[in-house]
C-alpha atoms as a PDB file:
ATOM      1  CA  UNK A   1      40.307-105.014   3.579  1.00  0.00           C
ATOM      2  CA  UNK A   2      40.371-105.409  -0.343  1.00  0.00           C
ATOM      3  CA  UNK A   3      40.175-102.353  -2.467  1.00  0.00           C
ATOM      4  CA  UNK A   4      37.309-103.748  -3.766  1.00  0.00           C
ATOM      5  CA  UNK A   5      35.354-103.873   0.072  1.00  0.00           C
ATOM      6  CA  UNK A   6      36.933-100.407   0.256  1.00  0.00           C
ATOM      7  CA  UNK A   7      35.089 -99.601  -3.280  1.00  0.00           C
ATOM      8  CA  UNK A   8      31.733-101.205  -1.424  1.00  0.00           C
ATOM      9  CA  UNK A   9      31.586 -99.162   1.641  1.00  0.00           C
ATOM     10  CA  UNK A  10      32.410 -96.119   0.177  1.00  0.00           C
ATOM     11  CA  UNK A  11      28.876 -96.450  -2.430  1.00  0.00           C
ATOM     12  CA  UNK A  12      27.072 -97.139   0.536  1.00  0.00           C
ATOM     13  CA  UNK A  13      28.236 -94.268   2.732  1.00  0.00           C
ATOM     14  CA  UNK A  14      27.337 -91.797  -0.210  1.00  0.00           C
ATOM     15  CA  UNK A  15      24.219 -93.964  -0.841  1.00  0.00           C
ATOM     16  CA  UNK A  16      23.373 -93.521   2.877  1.00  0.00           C
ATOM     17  CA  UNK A  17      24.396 -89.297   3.336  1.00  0.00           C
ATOM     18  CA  UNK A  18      21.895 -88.961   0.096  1.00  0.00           C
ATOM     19  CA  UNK A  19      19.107 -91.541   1.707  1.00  0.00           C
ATOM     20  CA  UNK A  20      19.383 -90.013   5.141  1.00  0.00           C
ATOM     21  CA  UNK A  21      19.195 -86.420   3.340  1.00  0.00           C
ATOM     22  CA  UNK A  22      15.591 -87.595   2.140  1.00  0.00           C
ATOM     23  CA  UNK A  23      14.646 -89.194   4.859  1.00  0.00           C
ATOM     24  CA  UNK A  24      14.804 -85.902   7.342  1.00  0.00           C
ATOM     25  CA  UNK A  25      13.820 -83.701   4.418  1.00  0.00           C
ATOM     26  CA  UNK A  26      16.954 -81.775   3.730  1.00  0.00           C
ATOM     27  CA  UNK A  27      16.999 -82.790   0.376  1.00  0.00           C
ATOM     28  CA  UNK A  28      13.841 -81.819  -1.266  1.00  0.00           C
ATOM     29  CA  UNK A  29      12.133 -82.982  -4.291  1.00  0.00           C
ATOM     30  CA  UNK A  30      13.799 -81.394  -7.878  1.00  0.00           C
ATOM     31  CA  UNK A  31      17.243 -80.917  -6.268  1.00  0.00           C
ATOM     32  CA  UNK A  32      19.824 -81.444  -8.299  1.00  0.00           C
ATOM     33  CA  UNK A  33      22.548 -83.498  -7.904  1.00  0.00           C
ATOM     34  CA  UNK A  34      25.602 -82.770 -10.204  1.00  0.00           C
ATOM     35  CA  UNK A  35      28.263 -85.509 -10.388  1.00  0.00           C
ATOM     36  CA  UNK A  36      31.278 -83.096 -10.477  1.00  0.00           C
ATOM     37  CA  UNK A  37      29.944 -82.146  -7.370  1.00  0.00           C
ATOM     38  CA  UNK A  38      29.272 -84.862  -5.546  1.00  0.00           C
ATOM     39  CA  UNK A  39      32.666 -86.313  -6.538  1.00  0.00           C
ATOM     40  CA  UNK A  40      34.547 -83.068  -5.490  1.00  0.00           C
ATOM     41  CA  UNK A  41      32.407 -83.465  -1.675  1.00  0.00           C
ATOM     42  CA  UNK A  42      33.673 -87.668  -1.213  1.00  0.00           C
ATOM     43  CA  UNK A  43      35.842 -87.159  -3.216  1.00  0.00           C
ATOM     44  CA  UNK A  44      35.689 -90.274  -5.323  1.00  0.00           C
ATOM     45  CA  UNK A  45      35.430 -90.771  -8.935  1.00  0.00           C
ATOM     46  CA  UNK A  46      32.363 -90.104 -11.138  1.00  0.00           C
ATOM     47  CA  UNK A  47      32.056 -93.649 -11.666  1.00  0.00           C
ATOM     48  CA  UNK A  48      31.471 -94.279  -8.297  1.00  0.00           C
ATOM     49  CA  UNK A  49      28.711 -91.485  -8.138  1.00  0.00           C
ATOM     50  CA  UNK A  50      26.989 -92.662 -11.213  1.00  0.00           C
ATOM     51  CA  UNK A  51      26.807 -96.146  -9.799  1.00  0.00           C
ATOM     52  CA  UNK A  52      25.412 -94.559  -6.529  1.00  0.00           C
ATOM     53  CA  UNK A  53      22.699 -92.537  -8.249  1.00  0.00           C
ATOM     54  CA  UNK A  54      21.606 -95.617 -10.702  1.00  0.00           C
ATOM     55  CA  UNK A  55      21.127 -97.411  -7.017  1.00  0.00           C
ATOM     56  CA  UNK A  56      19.161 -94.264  -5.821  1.00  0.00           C
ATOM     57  CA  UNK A  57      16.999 -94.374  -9.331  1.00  0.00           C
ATOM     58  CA  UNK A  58      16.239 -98.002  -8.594  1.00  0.00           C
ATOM     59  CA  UNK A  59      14.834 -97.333  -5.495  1.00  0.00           C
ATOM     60  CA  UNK A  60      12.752 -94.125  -7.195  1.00  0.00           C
ATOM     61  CA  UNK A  61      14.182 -91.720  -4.940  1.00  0.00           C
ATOM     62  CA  UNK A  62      15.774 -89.940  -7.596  1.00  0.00           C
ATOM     63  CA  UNK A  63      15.067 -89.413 -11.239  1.00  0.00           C
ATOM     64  CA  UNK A  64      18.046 -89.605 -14.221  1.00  0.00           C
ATOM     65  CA  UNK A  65      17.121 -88.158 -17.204  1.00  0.00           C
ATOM     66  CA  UNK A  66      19.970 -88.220 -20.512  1.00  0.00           C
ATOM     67  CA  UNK A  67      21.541 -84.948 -20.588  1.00  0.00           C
ATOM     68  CA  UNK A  68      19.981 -83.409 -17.285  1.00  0.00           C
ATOM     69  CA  UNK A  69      21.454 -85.145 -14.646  1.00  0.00           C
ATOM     70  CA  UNK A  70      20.411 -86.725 -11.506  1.00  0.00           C
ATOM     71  CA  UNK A  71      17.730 -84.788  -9.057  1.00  0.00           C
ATOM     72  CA  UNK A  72      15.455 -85.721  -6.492  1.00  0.00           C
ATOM     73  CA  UNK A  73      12.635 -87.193  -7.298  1.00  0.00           C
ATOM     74  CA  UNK A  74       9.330 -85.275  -7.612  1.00  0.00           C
ATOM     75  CA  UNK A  75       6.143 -87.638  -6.696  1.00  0.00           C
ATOM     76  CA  UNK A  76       2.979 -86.221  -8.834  1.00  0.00           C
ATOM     77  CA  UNK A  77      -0.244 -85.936  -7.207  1.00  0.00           C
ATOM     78  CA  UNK A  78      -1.357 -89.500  -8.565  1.00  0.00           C
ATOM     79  CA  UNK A  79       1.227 -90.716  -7.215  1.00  0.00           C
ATOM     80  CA  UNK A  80       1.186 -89.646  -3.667  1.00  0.00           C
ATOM     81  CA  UNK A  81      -2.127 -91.421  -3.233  1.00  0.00           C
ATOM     82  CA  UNK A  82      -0.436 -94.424  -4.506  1.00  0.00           C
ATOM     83  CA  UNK A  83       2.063 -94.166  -2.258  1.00  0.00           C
ATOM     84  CA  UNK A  84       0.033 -93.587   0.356  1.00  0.00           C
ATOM     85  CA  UNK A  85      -2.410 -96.224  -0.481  1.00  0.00           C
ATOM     86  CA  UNK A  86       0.361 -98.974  -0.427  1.00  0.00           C
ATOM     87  CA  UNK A  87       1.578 -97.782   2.436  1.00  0.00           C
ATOM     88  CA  UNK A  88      -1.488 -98.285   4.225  1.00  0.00           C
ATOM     89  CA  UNK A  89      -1.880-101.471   3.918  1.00  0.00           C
ATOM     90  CA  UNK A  90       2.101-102.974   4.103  1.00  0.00           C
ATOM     91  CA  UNK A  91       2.475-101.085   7.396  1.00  0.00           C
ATOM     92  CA  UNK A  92      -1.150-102.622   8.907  1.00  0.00           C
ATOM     93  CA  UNK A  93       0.914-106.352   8.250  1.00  0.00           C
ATOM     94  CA  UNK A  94       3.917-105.189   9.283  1.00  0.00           C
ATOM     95  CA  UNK A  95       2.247-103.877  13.159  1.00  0.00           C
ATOM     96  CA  UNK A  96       0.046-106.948  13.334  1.00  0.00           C
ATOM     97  CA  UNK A  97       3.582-108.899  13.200  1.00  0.00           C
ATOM     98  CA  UNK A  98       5.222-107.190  15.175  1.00  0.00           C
ATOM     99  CA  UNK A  99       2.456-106.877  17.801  1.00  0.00           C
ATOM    100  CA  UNK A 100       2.829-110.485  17.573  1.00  0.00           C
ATOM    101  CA  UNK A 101       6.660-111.118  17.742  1.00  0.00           C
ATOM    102  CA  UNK A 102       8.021-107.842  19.890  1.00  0.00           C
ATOM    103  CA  UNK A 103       9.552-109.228  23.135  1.00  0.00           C
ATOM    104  CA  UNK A 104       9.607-106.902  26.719  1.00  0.00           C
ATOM    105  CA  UNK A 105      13.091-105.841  25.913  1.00  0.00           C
ATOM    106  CA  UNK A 106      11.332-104.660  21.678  1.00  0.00           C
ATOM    107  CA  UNK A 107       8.561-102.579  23.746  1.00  0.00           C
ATOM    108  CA  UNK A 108      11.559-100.891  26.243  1.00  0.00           C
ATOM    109  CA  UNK A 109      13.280 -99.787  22.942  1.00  0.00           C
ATOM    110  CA  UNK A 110      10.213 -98.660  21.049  1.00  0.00           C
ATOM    111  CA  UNK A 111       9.416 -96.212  24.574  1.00  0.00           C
ATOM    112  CA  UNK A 112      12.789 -95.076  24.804  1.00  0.00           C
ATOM    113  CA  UNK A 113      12.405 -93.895  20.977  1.00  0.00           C
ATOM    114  CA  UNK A 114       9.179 -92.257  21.934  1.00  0.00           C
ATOM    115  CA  UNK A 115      10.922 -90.190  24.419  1.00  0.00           C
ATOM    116  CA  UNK A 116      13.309 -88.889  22.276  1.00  0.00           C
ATOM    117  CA  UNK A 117      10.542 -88.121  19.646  1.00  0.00           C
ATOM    118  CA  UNK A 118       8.714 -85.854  22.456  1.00  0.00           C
ATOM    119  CA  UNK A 119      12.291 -84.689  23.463  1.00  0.00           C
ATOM    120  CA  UNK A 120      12.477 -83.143  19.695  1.00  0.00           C
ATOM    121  CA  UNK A 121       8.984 -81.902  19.548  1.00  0.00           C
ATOM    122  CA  UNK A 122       9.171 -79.682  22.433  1.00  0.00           C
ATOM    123  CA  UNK A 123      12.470 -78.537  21.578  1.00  0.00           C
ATOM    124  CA  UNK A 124      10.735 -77.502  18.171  1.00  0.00           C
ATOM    125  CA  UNK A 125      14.118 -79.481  15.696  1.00  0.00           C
ATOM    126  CA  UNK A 126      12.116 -79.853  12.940  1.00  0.00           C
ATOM    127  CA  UNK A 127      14.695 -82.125  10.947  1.00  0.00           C
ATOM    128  CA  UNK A 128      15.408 -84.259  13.923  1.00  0.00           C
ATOM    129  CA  UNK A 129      11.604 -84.489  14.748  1.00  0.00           C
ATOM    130  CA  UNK A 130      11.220 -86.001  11.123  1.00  0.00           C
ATOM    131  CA  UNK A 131      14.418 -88.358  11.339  1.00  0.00           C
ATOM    132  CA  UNK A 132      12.691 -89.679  14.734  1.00  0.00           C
ATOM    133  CA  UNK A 133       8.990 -89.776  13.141  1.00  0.00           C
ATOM    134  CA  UNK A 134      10.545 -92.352  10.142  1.00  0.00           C
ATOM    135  CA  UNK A 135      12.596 -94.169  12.410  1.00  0.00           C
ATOM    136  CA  UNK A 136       9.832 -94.838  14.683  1.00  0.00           C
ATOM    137  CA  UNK A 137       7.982 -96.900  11.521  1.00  0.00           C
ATOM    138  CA  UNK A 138      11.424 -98.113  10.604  1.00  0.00           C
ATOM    139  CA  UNK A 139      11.923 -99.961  13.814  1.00  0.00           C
ATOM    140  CA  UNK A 140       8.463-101.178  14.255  1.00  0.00           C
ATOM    141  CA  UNK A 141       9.193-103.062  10.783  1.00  0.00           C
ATOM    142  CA  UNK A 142      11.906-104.469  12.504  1.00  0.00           C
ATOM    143  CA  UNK A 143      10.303-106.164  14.782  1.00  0.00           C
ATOM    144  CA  UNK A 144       7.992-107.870  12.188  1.00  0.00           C
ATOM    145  CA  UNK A 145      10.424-109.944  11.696  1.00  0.00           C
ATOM    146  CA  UNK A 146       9.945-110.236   7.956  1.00  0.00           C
ATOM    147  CA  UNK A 147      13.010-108.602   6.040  1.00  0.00           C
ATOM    148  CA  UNK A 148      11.065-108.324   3.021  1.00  0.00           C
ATOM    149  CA  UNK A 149       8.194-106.348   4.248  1.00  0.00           C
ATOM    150  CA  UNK A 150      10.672-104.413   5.789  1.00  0.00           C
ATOM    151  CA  UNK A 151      12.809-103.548   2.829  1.00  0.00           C
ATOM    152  CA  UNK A 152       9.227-102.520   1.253  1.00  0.00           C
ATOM    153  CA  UNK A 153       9.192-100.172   3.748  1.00  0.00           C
ATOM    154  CA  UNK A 154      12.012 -98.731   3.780  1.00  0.00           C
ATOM    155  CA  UNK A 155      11.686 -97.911   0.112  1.00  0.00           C
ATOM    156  CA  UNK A 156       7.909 -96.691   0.635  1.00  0.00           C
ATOM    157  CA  UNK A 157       8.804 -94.991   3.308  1.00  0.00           C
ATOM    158  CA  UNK A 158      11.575 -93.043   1.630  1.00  0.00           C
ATOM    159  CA  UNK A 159       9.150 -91.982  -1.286  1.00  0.00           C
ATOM    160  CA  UNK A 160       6.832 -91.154   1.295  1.00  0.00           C
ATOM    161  CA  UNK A 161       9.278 -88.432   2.781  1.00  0.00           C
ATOM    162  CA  UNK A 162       9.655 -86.611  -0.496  1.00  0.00           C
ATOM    163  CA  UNK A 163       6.091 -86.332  -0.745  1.00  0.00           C
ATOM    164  CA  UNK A 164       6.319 -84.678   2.920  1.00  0.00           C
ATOM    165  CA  UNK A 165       9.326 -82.219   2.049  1.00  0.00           C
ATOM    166  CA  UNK A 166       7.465 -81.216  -1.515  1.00  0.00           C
ATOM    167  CA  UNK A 167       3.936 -81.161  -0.350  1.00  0.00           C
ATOM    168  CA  UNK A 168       3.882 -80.703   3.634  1.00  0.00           C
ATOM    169  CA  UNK A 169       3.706 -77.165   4.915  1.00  0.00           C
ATOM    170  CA  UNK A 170       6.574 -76.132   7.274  1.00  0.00           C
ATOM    171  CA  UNK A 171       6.099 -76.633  10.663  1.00  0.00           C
ATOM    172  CA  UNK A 172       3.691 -79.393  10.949  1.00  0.00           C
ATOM    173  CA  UNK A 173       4.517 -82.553  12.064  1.00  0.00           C
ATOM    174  CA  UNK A 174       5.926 -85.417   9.758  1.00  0.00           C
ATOM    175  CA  UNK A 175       4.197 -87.783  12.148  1.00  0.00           C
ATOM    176  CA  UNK A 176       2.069 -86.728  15.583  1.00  0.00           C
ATOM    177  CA  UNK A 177       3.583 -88.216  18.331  1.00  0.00           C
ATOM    178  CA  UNK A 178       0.566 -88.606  20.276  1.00  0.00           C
ATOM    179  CA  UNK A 179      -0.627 -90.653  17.544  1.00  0.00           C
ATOM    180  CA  UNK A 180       2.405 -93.235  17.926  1.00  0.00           C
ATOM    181  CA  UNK A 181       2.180 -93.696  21.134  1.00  0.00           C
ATOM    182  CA  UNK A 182      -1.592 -95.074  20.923  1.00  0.00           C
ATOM    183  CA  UNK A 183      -0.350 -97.194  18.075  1.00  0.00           C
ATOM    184  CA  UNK A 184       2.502 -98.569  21.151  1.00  0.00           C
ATOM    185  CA  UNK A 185       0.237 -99.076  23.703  1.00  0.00           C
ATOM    186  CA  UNK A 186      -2.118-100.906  21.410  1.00  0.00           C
ATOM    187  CA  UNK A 187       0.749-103.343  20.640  1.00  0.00           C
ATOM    188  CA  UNK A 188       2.036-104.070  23.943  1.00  0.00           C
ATOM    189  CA  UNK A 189      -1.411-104.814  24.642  1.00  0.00           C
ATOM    190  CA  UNK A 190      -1.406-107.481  22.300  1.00  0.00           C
ATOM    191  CA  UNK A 191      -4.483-105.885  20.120  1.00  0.00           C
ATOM    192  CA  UNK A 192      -2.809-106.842  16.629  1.00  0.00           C
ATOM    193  CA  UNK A 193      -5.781-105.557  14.700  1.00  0.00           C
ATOM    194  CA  UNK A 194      -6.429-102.463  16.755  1.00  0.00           C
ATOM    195  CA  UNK A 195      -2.643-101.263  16.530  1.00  0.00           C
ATOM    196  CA  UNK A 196      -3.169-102.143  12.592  1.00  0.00           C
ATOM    197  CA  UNK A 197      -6.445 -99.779  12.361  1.00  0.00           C
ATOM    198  CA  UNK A 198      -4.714 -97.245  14.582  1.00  0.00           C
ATOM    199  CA  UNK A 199      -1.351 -97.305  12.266  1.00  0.00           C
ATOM    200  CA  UNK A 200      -4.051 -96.845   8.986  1.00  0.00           C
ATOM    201  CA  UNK A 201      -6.057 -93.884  10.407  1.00  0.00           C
ATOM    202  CA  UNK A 202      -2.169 -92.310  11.558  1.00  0.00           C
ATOM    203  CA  UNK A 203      -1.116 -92.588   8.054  1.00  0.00           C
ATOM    204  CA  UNK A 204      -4.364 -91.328   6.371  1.00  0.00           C
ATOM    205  CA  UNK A 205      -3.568 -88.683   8.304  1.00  0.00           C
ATOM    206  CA  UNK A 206      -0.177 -88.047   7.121  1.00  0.00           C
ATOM    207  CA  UNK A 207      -1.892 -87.858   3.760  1.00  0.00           C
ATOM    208  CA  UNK A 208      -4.637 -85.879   4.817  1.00  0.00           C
ATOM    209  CA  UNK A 209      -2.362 -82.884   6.035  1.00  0.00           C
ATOM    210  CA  UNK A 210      -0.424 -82.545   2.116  1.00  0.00           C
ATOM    211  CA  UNK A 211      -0.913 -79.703   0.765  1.00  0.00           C
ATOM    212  CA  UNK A 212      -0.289 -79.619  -3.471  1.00  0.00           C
ATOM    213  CA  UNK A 213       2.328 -76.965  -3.205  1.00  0.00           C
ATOM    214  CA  UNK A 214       5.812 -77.368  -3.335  1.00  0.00           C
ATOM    215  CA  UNK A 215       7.823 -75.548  -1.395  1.00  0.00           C
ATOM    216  CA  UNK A 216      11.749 -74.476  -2.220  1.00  0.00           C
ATOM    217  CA  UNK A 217      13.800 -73.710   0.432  1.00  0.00           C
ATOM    218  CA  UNK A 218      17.243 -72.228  -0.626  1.00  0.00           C
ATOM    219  CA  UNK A 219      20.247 -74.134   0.206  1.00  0.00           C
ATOM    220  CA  UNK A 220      23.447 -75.731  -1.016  1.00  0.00           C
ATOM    221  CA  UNK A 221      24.069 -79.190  -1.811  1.00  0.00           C
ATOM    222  CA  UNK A 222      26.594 -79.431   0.994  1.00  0.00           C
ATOM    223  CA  UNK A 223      24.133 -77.765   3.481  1.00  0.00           C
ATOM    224  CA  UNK A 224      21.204 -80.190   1.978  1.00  0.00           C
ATOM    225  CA  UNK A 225      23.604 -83.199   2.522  1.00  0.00           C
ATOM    226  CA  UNK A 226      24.719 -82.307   6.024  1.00  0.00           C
ATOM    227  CA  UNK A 227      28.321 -82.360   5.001  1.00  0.00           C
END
């Protein structure tokens, strides 16, 4: 492997420890992220983390303002119903697609991740109850088919879970799990357009249960990274 591949996979692991930190709400909206130390945890160079969080800043999961650093971005109240809004309707095409192109073998998988999502609720592990709730939309996008509704997702969906962890009181579900498994049988009953009306009311949902206080819970980086 070149030092240059090396160079690659080392961005995306950071890239991916800071994603994944959103995505099951460890790291919260207006956290900081210092360079020094970020490099001092991988231990890479700064230029590595800067090129990192200019990735992260494309994708609008984090903000970079001169002379204040990198933090987590913080979605305003216009913007959550955006969000929200978009959401809505890419998800509706994504399940009528994938109603459409899952195969037995899709549907098995999709149950199996259901099982581990009721596994987590009753075991009351809040973080891996919302890692479970995301990758349950994550893998339904999947099986669109369509890599760039997908990728739309994914970045939605990411924006979507810093709206949760700023604006969601703790305790209550990122997702109800009751909820997506109507959405599953709907599917593997072929009903494109009821699984798509089911998956709209499930996320007005989400977005009905915000509540326009943030919340700060105190940890460190390292802790908020998982590290």
């Amino acid at each position: 492997m070149s030092g240059q591949d090396r160079g690659l996979d080392t961005d995306e692991r950071i890239y991916r420890t800071i994603f994944d930190g959103i995505m099951q709400q460890r790291l919260t909206p207006g956290t900081k992220l210092p360079e020094i130390a970020l490099c001092e945890l991988f231990s890479v160079s700064r230029s590595v983390v800067r090129r990192v969080l200019q990735r992260l800043a494309h994708d609008h999961v984090v903000d970079l303002r001169p002379n204040r650093g990198a933090t987590i971005a913080t979605p305003s109240a216009q913007e959550t119903r955006e969000i929200f809004e978009a959401r809505r309707a890419i998800e509706a095409a994504i399940v009528r697609l994938a109603t459409r192109n899952a195969t037995a073998d899709d549907f098995l998988a999709l149950r199996r991740q259901l099982e581990d999502e009721h596994e987590a609720m009753h075991r009351f592990e809040q973080p891996a109850w919302a890692r479970l709730a995301s990758a349950f939309h994550l893998r339904i996008a999947k099986l669109a088919r369509n890599p760039i509704l997908e990728a739309y997702l994914k970045e939605i969906a990411s924006r979507c879970s810093l709206i949760v962890a700023l604006y969601e009181p703790w305790g209550n579900a990122s997702c109800e799990h009751a909820e997506h498994e109507e959405i599953v049988a709907c599917m593997e009953a072929g009903d494109a357009e009821g699984a798509a009306r089911l998956m709209e009311a499930h996320l007005q949902a989400l977005e009905n249960n915000i509540s326009l206080r943030p919340s700060d819970p105190q940890k460190t980086l390292k802790q908020r990274l998982g590290l």
